[in-house]
Protein backbone atom coordinates (compact mmCIF):
# COMPACT_ATOMS: atom_id res chain seq x y z
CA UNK A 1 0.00 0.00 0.00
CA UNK A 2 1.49 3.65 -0.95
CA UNK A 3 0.47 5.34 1.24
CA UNK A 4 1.16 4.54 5.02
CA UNK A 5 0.42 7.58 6.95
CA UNK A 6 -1.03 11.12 7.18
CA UNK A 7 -0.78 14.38 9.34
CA UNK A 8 -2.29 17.43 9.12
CA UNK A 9 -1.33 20.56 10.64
CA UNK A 10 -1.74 24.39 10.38
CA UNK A 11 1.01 26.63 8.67
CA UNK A 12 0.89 30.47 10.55
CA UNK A 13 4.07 31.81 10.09
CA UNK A 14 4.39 32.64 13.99
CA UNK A 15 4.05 29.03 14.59
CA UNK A 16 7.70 29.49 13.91
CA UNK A 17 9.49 30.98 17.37
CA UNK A 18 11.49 33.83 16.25
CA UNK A 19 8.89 35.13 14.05
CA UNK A 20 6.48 35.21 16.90
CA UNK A 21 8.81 37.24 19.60
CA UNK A 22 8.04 37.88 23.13
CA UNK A 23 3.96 35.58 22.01
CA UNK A 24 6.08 32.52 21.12
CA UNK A 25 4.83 30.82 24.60
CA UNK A 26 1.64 31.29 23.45
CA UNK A 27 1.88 28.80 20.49
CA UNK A 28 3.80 26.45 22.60
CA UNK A 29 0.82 23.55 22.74
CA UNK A 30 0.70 23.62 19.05
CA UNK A 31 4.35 23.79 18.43
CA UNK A 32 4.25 20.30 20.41
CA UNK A 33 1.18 18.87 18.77
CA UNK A 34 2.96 19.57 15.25
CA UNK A 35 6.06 17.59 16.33
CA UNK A 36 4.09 14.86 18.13
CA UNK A 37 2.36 14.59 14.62
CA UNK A 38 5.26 14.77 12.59
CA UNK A 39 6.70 12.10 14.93
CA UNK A 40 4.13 9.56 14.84
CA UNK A 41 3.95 10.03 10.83
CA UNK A 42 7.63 9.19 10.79
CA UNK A 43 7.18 6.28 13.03
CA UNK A 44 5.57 4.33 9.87
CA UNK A 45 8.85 3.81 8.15
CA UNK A 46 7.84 6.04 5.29
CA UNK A 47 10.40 6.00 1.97
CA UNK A 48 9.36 9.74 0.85
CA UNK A 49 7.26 12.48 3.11
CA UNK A 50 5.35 14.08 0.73
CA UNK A 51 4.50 18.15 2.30
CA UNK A 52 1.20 18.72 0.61
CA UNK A 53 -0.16 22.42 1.25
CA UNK A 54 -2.66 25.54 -0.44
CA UNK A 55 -0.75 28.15 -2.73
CA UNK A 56 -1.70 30.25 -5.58
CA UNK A 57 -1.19 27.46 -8.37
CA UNK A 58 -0.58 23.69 -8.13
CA UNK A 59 2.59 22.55 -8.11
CA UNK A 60 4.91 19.91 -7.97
CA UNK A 61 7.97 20.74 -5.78
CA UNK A 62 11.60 18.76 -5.16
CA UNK A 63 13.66 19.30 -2.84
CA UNK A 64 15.81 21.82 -3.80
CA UNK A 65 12.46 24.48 -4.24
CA UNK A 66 12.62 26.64 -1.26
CA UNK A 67 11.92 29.74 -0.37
CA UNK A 68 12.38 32.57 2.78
CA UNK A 69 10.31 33.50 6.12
CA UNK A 70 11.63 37.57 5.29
CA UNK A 71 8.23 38.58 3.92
CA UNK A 72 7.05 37.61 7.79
CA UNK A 73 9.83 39.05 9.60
CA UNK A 74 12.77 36.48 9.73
CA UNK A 75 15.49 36.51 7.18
CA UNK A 76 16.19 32.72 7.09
CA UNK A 77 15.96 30.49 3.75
CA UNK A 78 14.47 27.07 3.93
CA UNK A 79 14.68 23.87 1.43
CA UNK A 80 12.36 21.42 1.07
CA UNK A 81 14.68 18.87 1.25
CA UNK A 82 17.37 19.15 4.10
CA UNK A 83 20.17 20.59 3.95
CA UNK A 84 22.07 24.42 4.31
CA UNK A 85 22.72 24.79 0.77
CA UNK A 86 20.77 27.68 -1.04
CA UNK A 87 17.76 26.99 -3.05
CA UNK A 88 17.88 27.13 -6.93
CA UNK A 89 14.29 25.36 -7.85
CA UNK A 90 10.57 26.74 -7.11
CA UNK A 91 9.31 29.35 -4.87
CA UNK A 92 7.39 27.08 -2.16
CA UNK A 93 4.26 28.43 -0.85
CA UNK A 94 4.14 29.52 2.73
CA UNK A 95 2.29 26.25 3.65
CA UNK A 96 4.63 23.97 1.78
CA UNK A 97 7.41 26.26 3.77
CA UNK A 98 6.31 25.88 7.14
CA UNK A 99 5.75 22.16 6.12
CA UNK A 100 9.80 21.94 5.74
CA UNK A 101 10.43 24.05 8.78
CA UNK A 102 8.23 21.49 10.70
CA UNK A 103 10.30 18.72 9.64
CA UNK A 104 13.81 20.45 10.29
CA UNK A 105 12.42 21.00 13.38
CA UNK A 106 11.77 17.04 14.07
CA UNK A 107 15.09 16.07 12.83
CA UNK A 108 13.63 14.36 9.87
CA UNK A 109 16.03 13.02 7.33
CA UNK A 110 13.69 11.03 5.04
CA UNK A 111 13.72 12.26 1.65
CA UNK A 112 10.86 14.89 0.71
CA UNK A 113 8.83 16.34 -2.08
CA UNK A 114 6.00 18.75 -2.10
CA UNK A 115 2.78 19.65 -3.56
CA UNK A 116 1.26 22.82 -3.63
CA UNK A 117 -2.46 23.07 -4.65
CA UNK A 118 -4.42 26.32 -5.78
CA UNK A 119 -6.76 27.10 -3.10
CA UNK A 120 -9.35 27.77 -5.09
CA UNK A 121 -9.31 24.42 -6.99
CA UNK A 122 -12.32 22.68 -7.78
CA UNK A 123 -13.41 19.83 -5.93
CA UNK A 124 -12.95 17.77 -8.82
CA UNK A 125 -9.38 18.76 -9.48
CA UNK A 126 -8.61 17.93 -5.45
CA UNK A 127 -9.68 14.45 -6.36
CA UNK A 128 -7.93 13.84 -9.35
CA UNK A 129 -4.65 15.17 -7.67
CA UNK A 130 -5.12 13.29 -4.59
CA UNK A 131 -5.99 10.06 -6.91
CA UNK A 132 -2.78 10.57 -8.46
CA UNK A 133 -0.64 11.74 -5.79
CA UNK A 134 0.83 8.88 -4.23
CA UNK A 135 0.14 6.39 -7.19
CA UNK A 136 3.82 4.55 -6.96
CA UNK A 137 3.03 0.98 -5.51
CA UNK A 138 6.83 0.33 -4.58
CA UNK A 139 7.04 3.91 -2.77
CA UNK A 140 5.41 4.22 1.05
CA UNK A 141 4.46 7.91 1.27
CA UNK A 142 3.81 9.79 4.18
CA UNK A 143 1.54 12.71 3.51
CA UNK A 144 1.95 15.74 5.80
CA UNK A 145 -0.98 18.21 5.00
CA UNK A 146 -0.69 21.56 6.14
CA UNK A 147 -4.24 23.96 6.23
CA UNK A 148 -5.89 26.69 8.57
CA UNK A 149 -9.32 26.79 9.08
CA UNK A 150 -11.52 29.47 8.76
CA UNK A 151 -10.07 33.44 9.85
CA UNK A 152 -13.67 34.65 11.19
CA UNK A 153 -13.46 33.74 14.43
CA UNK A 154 -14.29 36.81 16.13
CA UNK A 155 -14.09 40.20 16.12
CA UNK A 156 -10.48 40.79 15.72
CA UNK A 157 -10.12 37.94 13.49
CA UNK A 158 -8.03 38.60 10.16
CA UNK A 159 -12.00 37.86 8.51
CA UNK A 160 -13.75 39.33 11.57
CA UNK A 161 -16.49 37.36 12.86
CA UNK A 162 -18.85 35.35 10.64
CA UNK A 163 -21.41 33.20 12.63
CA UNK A 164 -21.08 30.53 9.67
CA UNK A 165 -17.40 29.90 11.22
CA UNK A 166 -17.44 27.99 14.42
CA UNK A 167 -20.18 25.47 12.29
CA UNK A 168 -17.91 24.79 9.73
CA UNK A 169 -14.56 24.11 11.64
CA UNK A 170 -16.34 21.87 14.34
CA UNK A 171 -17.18 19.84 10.76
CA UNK A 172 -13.61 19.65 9.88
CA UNK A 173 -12.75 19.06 13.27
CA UNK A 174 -15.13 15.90 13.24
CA UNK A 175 -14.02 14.94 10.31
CA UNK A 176 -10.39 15.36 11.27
CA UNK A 177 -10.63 12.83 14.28
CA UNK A 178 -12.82 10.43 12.14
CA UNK A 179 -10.72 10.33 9.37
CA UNK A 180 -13.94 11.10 7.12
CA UNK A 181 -12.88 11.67 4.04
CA UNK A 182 -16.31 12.43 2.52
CA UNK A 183 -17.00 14.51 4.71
CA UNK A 184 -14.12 16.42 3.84
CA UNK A 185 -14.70 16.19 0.12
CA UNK A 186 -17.75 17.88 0.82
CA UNK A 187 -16.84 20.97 1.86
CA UNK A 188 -18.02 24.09 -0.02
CA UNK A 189 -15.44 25.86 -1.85
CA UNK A 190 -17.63 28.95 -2.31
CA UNK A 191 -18.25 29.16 1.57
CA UNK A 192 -14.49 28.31 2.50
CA UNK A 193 -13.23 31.47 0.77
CA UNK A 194 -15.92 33.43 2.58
CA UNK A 195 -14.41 32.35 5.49
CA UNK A 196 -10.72 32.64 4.47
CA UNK A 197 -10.33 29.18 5.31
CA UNK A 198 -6.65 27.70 3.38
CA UNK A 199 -6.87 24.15 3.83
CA UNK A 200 -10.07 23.21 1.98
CA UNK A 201 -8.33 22.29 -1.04
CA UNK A 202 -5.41 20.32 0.65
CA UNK A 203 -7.94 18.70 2.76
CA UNK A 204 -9.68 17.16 0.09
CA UNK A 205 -6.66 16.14 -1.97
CA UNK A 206 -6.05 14.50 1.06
CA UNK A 207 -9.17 12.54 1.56
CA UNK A 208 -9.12 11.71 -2.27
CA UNK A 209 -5.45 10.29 -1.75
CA UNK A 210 -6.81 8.09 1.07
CA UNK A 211 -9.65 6.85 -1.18
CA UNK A 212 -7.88 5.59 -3.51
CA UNK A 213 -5.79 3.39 -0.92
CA UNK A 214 -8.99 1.24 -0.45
CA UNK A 215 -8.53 0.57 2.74
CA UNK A 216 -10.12 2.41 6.35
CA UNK A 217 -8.15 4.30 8.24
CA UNK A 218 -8.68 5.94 11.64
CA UNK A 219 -8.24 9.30 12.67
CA UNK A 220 -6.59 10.86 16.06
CA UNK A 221 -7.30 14.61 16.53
CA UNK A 222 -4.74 15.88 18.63
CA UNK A 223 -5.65 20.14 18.64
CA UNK A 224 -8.35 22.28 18.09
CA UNK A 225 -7.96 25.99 18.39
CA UNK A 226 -8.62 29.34 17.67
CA UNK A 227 -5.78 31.19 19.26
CA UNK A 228 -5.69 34.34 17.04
CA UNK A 229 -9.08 33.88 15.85
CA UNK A 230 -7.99 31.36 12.98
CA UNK A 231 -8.98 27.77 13.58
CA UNK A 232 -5.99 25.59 13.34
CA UNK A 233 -5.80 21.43 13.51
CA UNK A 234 -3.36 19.34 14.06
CA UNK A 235 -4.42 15.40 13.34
CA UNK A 236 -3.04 12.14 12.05
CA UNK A 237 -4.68 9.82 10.20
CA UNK A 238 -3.15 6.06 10.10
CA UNK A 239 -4.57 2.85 8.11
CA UNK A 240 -6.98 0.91 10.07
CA UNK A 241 -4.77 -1.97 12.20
CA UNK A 242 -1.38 -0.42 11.13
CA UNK A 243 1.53 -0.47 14.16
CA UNK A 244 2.73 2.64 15.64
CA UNK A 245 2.67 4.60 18.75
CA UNK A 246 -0.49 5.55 20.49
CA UNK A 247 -1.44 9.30 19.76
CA UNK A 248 -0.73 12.44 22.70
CA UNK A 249 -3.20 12.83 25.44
CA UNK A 250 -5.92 15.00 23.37
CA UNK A 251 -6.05 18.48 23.89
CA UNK A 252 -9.06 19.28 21.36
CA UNK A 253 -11.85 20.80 22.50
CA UNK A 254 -13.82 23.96 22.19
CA UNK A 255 -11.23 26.41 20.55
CA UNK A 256 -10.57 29.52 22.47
């Protein structure tokens, strides 16, 4: 079977310490859900993690695409795949970007490629990339997702508040810790970019990918929160009866 193993998690550029200054502390639980996640992903024995996130086009990325956290306050250069030396492929998207940075963080040495899908893609183009995405038979992929939910939750939200909000991410979070893939697949495009939400698209290239594996899988939400008034989720989703450590003690619940 391709693909092994899935984890999702959230991509705000002040998940990243120096970027957030004298807040970092209060991103600390998520920091350590993300490498919990990215830890129990790696504990499948993957051959290739493959950083799927939302960008402005769809992409296929190696891992010498890269790209640099200046535009959010941090002059630093990351690759996808590891290593110091400077990039000379792609621009990554911010949410391919933090994907890398998440890994670097973990220590992860396992080779890497990326995928960057438009937000805006249609449904039907989320399934045919996820359908095709980890189509190798001989190749156990990892798929590390990375998506916010909405930004409307609240007043000083980057969306403000939209009472359609709290509705819609208690869906994904559902649908998150049951590894539902339909459920996911049938999320509105039109009503995620009302809600600034950027991992619709990713979501459901994810829960097209783990379609076409034929096989159930269960889901273990690990966070649910809306710190800055963007809902972010951090979740893995492992085949049915596969080995691997047990999941964190869960801290979702009724975001803040």
């Amino acid at each position: 079977m391709p693909l092994v193993a899935a984890a999702v998690c959230p991509h705000p550029p002040m998940i990243v310490p120096e970027l957030a200054g004298s807040a970092a502390g209060e991103l600390d639980d998520l920091r350590l859900a993300c490498t919990e996640a990215v830890t129990r992903l790696l504990a499948t024995g993957p051959d290739v993690v493959l950083v799927l996130g939302g960008g402005e086009r769809t992409v296929r990325h190696g891992p010498a695409d890269g790209g640099s956290l200046r535009p959010y306050g941090l002059d630093r250069v990351l690759r996808l795949g590891p290593g110091d030396e400077p990039t000379d492929g792609i621009e990554l998207p911010l949410s391919v970007l933090i994907g890398a940075w998440l890994l670097d963080r973990a220590g992860v040495v396992t080779p890497r490629r990326g995928q960057s899908v438009d937000t805006d893609a249609p449904v039907d183009e989320c399934r045919r990339i996820g359908a095709e995405l980890v189509g190798d038979p001989a190749e156990r992929v990892a798929l590390l997702v990375l998506g916010d939910g909405s930004a409307c939750r609240g007043e000083r939200s980057p969306g403000y508040a939209d009472p359609r909000a709290e509705p819609y991410d208690d869906r994904v979070a559902t649908a998150l810790r049951t590894a539902d893939g339909p459920a996911l697949l049938g999320l509105d495009p039109e009503l995620s970019a009302r809600l600034r939400v950027a991992g619709r698209a990713p979501w459901q290239v994810l829960a097209a990918a783990v379609a076409s594996s034929a096989t159930a899988w269960h889901g273990d939400l690990s966070y649910y929160a809306a710190p800055y008034g963007v809902s972010y989720f951090v979740a893995n989703w492992t085949p049915t009866g596969s080995a691997g450590p047990s999941g964190p003690d869960e801290r979702a619940g009724e975001p803040a």
